[in-house]
Protein backbone atom coordinates (compact mmCIF):
# COMPACT_ATOMS: atom_id res chain seq x y z
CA UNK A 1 7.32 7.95 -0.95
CA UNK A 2 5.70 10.33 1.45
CA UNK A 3 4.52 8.45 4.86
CA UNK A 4 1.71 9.77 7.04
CA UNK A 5 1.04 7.40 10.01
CA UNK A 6 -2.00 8.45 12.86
CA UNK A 7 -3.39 7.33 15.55
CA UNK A 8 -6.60 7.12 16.74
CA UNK A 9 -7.43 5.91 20.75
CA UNK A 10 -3.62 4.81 20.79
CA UNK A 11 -0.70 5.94 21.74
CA UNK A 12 1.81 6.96 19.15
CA UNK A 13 5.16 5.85 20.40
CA UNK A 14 8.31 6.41 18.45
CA UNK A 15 8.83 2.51 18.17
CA UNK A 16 5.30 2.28 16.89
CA UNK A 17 6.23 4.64 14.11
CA UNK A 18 9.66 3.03 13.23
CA UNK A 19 7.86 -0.42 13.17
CA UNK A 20 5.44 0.74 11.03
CA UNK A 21 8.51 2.60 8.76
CA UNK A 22 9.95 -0.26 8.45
CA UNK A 23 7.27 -2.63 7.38
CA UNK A 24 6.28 -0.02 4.43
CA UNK A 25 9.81 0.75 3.43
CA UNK A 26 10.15 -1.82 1.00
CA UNK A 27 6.73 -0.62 -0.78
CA UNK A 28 8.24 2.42 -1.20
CA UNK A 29 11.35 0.51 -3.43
CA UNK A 30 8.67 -0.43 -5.60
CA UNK A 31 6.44 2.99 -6.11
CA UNK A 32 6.95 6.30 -7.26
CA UNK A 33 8.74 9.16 -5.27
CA UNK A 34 5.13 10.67 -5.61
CA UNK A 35 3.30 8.30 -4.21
CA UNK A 36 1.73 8.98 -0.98
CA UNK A 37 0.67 6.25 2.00
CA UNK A 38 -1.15 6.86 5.07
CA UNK A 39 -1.42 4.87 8.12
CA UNK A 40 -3.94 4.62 10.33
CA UNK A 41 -3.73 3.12 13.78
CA UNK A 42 -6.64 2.30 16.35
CA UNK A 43 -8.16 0.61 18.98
CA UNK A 44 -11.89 -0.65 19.19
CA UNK A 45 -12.72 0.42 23.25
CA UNK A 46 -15.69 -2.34 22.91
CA UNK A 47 -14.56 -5.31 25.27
CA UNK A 48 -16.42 -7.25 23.30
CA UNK A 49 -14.53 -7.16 20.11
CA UNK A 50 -11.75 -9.30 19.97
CA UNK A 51 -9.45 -8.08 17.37
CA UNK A 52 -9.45 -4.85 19.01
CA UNK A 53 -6.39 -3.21 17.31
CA UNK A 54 -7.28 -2.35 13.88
CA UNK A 55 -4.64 -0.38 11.02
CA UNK A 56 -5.97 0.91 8.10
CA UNK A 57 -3.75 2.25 4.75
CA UNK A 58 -4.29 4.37 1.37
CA UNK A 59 -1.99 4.28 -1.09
CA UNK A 60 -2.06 7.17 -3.24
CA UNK A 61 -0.74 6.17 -6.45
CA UNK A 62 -0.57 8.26 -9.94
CA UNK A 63 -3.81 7.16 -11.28
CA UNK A 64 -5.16 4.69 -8.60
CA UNK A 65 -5.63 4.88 -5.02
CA UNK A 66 -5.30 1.29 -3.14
CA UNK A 67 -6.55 0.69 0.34
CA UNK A 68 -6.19 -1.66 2.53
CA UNK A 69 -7.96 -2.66 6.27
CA UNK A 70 -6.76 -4.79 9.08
CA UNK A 71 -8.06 -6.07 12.54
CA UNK A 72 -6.22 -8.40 15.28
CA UNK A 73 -5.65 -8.70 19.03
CA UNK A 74 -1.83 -7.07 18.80
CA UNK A 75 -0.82 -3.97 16.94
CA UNK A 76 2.44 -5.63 16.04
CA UNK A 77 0.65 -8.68 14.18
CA UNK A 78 -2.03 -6.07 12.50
CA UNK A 79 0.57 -4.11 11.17
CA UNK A 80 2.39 -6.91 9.73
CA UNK A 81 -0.96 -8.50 8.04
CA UNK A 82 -1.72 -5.11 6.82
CA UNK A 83 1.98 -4.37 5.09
CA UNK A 84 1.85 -8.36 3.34
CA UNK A 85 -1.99 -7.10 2.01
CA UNK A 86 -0.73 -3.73 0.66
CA UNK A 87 2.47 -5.12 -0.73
CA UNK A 88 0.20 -8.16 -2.60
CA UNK A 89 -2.26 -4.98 -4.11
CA UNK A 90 1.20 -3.26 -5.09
CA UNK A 91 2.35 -6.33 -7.12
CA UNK A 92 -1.06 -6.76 -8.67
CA UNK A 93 -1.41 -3.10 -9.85
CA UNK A 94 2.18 -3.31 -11.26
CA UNK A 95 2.21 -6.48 -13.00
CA UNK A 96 -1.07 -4.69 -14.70
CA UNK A 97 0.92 -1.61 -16.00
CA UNK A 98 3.52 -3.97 -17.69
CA UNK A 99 1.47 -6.27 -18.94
CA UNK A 100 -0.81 -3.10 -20.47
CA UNK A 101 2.28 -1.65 -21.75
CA UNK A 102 3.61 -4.88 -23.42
CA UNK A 103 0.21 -5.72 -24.86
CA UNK A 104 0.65 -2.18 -26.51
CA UNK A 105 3.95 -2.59 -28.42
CA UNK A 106 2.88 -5.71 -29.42
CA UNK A 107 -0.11 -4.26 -30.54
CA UNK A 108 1.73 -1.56 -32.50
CA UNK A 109 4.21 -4.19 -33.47
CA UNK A 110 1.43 -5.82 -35.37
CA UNK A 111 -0.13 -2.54 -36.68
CA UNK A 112 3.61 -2.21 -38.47
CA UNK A 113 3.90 0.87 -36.36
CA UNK A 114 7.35 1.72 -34.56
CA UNK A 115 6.94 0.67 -30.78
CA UNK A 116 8.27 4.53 -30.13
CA UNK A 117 5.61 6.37 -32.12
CA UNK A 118 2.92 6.24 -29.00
CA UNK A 119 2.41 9.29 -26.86
């Protein structure tokens, strides 16, 4: 999985990256080499806006793009929230696939064509 992680009004320190590495690591176990993710990090200058440090990802997947968009008062916490909400929209979209390609041998299985024959 290719990463791509910005920032926008913040300061992009090497343990900022890593953290960020690491939280999206496992998502890239579960994807395609292919796929492509990019992070954004920023921080809302309005003092009256309380969840000030927002993240933002895409997901570019063969076939579907996912996104995702977080807000809190620490970086550390957005990231997190925004890693559990991608990781949730990567188990959805997979768990689709399989149950697509299952409903399609069965399907064929039922047609009394060989499960193999599809393109």
């Amino acid at each position: 999985m290719r990463m791509e992680i910005r920032g926008r009004n913040v300061e992009m320190t090497d343990d900022l990256r890593e953290m960020v590495r690491k939280r999206f690591a496992r998502l890239g176990r579960q994807v395609s080499p292919l796929a492509t993710l990019e992070v954004v990090l920023s921080e809302e200058k309005n003092p009256r806006v309380a969840d000030s440090q927002v993240a933002e990802a895409t997901f570019y997947l063969k076939g579907v793009t996912l996104h995702a968009h977080e807000s809190s008062p620490e970086m550390t916490h957005t990231v997190r929230e925004l890693a559990e909400d991608m990781g949730r929209q990567v188990k959805k979209h997979r768990e689709l696939r399989r149950k697509r390609s299952r409903t399609r041998k069965l399907v064929d299985q039922m047609r009394g064509r060989p499960a193999e024959a599809r393109p």
